[in-house]
C-alpha atoms as a PDB file:
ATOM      1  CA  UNK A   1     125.648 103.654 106.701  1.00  0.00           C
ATOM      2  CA  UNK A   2     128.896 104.143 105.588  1.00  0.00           C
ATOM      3  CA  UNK A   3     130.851 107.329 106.954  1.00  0.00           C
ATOM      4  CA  UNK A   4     132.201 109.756 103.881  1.00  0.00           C
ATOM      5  CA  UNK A   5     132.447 109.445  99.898  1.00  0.00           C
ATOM      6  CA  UNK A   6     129.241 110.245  98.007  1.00  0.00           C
ATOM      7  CA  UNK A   7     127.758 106.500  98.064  1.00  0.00           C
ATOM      8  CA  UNK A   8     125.266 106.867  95.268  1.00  0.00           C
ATOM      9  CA  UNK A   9     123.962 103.451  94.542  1.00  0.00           C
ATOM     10  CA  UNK A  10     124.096  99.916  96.405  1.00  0.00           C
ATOM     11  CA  UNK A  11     123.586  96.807  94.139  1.00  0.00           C
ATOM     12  CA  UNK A  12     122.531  93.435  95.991  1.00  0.00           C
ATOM     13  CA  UNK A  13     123.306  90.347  94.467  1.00  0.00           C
ATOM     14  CA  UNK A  14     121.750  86.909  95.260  1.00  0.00           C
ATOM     15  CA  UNK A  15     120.814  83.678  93.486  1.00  0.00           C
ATOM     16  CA  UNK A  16     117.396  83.554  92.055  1.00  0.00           C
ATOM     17  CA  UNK A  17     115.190  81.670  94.233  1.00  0.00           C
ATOM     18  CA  UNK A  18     115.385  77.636  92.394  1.00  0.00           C
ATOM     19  CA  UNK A  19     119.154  78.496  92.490  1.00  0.00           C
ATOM     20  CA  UNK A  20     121.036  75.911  95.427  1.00  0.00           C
ATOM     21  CA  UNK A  21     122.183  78.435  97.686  1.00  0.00           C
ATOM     22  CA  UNK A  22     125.834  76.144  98.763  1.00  0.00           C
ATOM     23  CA  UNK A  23     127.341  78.491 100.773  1.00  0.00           C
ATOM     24  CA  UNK A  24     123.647  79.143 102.930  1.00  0.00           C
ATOM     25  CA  UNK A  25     123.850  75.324 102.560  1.00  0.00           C
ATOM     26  CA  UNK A  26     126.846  74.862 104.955  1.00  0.00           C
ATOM     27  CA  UNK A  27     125.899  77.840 107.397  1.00  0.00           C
ATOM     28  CA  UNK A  28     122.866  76.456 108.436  1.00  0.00           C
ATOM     29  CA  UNK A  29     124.409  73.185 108.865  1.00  0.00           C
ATOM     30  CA  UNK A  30     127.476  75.741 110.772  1.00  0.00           C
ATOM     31  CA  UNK A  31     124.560  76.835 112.605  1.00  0.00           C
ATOM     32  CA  UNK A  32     122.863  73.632 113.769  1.00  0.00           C
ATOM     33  CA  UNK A  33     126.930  72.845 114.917  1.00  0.00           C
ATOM     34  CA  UNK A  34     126.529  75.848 116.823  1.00  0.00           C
ATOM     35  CA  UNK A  35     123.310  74.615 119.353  1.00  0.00           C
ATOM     36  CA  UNK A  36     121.449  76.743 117.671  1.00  0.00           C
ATOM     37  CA  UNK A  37     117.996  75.284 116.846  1.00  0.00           C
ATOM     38  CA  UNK A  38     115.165  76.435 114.556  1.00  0.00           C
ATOM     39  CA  UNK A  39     116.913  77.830 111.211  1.00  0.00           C
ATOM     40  CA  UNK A  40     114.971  76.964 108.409  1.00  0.00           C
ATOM     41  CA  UNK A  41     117.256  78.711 105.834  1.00  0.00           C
ATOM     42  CA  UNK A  42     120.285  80.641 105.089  1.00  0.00           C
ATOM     43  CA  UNK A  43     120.305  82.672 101.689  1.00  0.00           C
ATOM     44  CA  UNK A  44     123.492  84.781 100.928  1.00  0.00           C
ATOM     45  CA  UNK A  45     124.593  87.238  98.654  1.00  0.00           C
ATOM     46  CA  UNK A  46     126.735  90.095  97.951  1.00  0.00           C
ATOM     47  CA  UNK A  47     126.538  93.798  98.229  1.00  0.00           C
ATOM     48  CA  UNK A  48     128.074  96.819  96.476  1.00  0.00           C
ATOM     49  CA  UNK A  49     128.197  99.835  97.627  1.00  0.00           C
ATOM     50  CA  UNK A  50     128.910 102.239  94.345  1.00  0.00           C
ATOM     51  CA  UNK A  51     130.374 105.649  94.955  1.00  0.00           C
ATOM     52  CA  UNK A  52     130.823 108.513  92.262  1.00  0.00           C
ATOM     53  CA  UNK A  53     128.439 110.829  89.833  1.00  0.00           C
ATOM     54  CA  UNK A  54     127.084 107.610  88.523  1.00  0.00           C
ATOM     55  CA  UNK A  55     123.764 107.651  86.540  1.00  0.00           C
ATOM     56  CA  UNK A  56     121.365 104.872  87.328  1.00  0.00           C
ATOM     57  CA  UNK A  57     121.533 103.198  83.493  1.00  0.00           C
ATOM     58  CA  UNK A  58     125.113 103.222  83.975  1.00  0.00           C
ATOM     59  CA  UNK A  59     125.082 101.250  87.906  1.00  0.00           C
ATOM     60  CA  UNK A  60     122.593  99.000  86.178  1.00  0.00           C
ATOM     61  CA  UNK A  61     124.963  98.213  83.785  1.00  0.00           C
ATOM     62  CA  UNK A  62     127.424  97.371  85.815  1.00  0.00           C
ATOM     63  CA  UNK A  63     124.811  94.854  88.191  1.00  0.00           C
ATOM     64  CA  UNK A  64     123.904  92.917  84.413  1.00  0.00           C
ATOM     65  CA  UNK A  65     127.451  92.939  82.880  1.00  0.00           C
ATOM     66  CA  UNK A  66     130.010  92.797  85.872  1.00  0.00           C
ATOM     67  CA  UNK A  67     128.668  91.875  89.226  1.00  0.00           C
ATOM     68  CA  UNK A  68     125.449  89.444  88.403  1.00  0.00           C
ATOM     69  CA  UNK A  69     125.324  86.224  86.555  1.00  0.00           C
ATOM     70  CA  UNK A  70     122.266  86.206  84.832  1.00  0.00           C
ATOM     71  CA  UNK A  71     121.727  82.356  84.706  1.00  0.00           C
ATOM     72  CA  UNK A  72     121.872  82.199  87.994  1.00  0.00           C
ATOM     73  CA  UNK A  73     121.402  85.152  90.012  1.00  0.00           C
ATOM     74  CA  UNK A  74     118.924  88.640  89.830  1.00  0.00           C
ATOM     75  CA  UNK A  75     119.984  91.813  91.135  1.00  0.00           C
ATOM     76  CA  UNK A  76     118.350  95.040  93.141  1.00  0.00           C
ATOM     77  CA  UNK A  77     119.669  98.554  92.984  1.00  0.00           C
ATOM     78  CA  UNK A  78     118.423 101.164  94.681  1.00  0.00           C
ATOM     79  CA  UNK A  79     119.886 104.398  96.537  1.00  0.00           C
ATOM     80  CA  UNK A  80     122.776 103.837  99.066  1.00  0.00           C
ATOM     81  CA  UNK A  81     120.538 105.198 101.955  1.00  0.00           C
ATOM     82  CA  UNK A  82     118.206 103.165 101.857  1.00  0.00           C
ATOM     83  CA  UNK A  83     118.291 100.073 103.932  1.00  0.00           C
ATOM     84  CA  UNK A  84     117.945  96.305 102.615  1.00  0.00           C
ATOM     85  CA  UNK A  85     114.401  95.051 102.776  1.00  0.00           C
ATOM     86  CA  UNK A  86     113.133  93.024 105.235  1.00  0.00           C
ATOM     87  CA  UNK A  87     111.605  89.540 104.647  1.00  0.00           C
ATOM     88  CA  UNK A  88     108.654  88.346 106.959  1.00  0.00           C
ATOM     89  CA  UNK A  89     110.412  85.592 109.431  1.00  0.00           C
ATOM     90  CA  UNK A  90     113.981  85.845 108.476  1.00  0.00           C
ATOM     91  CA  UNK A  91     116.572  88.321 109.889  1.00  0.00           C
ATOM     92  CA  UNK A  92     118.699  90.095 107.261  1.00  0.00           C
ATOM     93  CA  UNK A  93     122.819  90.402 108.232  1.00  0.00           C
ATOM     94  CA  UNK A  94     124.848  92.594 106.420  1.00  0.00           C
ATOM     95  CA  UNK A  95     128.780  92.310 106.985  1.00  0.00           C
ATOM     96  CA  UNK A  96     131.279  94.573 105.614  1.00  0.00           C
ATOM     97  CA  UNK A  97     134.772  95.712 106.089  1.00  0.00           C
ATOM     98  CA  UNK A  98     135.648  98.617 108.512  1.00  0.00           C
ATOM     99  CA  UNK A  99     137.011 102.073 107.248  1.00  0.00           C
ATOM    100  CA  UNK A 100     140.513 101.900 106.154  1.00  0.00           C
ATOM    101  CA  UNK A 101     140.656  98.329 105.820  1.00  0.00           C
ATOM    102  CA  UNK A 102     141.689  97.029 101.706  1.00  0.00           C
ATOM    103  CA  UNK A 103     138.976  96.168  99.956  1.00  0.00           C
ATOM    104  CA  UNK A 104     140.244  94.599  96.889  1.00  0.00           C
ATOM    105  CA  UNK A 105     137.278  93.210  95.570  1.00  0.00           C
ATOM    106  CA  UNK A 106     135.624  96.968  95.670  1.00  0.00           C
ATOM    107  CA  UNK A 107     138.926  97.982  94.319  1.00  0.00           C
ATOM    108  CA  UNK A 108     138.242  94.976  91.347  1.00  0.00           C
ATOM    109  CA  UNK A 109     134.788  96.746  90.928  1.00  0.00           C
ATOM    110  CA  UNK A 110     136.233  99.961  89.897  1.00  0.00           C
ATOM    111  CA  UNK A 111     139.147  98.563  87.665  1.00  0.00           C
ATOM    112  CA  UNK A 112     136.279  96.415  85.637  1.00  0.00           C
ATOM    113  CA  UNK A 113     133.633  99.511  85.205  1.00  0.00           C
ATOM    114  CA  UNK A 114     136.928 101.216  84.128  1.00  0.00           C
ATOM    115  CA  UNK A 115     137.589  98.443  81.702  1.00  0.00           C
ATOM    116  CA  UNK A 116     133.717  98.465  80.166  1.00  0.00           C
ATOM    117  CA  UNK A 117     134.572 102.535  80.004  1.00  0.00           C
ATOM    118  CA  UNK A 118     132.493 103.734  82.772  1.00  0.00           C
ATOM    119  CA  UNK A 119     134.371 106.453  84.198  1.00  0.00           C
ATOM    120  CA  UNK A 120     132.169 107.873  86.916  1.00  0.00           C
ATOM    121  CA  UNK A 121     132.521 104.872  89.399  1.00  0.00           C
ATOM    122  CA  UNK A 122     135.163 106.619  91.845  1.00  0.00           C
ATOM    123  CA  UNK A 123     135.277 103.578  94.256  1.00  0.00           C
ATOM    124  CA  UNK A 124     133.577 100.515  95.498  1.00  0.00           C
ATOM    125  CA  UNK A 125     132.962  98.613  99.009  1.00  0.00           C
ATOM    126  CA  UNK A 126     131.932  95.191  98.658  1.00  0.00           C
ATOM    127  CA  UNK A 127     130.098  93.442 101.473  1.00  0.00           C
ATOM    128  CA  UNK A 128     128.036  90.213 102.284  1.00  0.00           C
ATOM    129  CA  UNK A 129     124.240  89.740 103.116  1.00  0.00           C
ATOM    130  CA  UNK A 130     123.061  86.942 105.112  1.00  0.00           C
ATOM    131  CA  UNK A 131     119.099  86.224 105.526  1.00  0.00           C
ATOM    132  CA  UNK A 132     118.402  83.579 108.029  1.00  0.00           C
ATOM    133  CA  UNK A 133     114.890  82.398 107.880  1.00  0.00           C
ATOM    134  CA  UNK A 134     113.976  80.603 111.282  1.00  0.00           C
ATOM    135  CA  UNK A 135     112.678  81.191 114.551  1.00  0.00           C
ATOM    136  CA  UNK A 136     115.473  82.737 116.628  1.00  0.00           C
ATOM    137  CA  UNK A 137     116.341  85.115 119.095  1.00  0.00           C
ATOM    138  CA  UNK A 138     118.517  88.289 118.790  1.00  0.00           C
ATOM    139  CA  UNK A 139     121.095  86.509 121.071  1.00  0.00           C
ATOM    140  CA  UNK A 140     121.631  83.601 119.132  1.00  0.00           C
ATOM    141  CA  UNK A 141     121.472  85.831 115.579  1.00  0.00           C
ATOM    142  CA  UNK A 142     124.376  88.040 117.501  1.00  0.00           C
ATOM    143  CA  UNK A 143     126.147  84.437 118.054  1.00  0.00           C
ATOM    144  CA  UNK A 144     126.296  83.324 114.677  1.00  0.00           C
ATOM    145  CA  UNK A 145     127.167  86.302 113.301  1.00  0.00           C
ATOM    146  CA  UNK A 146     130.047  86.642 116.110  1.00  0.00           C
ATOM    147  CA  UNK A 147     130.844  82.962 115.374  1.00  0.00           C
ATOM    148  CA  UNK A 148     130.666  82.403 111.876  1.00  0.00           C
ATOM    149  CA  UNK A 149     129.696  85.572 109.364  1.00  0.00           C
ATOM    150  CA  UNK A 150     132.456  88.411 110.382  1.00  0.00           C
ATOM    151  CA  UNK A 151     136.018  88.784 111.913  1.00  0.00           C
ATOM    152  CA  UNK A 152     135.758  91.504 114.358  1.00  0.00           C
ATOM    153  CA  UNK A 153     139.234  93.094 113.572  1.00  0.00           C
ATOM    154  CA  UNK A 154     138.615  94.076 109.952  1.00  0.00           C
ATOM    155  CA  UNK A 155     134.569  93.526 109.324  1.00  0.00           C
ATOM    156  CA  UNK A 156     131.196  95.398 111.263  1.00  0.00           C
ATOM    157  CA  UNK A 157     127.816  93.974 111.070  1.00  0.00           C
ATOM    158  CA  UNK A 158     124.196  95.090 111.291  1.00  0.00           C
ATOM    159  CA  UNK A 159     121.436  93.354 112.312  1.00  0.00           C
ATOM    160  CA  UNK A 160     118.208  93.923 110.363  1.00  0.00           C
ATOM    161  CA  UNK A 161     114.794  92.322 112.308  1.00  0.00           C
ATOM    162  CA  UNK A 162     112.470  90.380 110.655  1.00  0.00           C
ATOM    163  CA  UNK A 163     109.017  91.634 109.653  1.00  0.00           C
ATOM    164  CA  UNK A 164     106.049  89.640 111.658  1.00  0.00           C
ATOM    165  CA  UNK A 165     104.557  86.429 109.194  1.00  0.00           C
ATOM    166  CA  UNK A 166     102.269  87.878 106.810  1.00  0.00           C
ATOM    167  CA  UNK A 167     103.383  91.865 106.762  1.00  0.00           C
ATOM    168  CA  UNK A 168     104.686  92.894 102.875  1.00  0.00           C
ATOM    169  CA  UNK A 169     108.811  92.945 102.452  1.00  0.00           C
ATOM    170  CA  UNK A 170     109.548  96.213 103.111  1.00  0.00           C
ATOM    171  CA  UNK A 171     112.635  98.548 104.574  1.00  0.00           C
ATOM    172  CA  UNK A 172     113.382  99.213 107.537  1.00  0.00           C
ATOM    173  CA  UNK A 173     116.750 100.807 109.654  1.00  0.00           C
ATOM    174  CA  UNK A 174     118.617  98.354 111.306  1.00  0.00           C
ATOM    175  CA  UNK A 175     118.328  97.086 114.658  1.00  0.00           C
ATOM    176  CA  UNK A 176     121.856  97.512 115.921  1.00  0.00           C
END
């Protein structure tokens, strides 16, 4: 969880599932470059942590008419403290930028809610969200993340375990 600011809301964005996924595309293919064996799938997507006095209608707003696409993506908000949901089989990765490091698409965020006169977003973090469906190991998820998903000078990971084949998605806290 992020340390300080009142993070009220965080808004995950992905493609809707018939969407081509390009980027997931070319990390699993990254992936199989790697040695690594057994990845079935690599869906991405992008996450916002929104800080401020910020109303639910009006963070919703902001998913539908600044950070989503609605042809081609679908959007979740729920409160900041609560983790991502886990999917049965796949491992979720969230990457984000360390405290004090520039965040200018965050800082983008905030100018646009400005723009559409929403006032009560005080700042923005952006952040990425892997979810690698295969059978792997913790060691090799730590090794493409290391490799491939974050720079270690100016970005922090988490790892989030899959749920065992056939539980419900659900949330869980992460595993690192």
């Amino acid at each position: 969880m992020w340390r300080g600011g009142a993070v009220r809301w965080r808004a995950e964005i992905s493609y809707k599932p018939d969407v081509f996924d390009a980027v997931g595309h070319i990390l699993k293919q990254d992936i199989a470059d790697l040695g690594i064996k057994g990845v079935e799938e690599v869906r991405t997507g992008q996450i916002y942590w929104l800080e401020g006095d910020l109303p639910e209608e009006e963070a919703r707003r902001i998913c539908e008419e600044l950070l989503a696409d609605p042809i081609t993506q679908t959007y979740k908000l729920y409160p900041a403290d609560k983790p991502p949901e886990r999917v049965p089989g796949a491992w979720t990765v969230e990457v984000r930028y360390k405290p004090g490091v520039t965040d200018s698409v965050g800082d983008s965020v905030v100018k646009g809610a400005r723009d559409m006169g929403i006032n009560s977003l005080k700042r923005a973090r952006s952040g990425q969200k892997y979810v690698i469906r295969g059978d792997l190991s913790r060691e090799q998820v730590e090794t493409i993340c290391r490799r491939l998903l974050y720079n270690e000078v100016i970005q922090d990971y988490e790892l989030f375990p899959p749920l065992p084949d056939g539980d419900p998605p659900g949330r869980s806290a992460p595993d690192r």
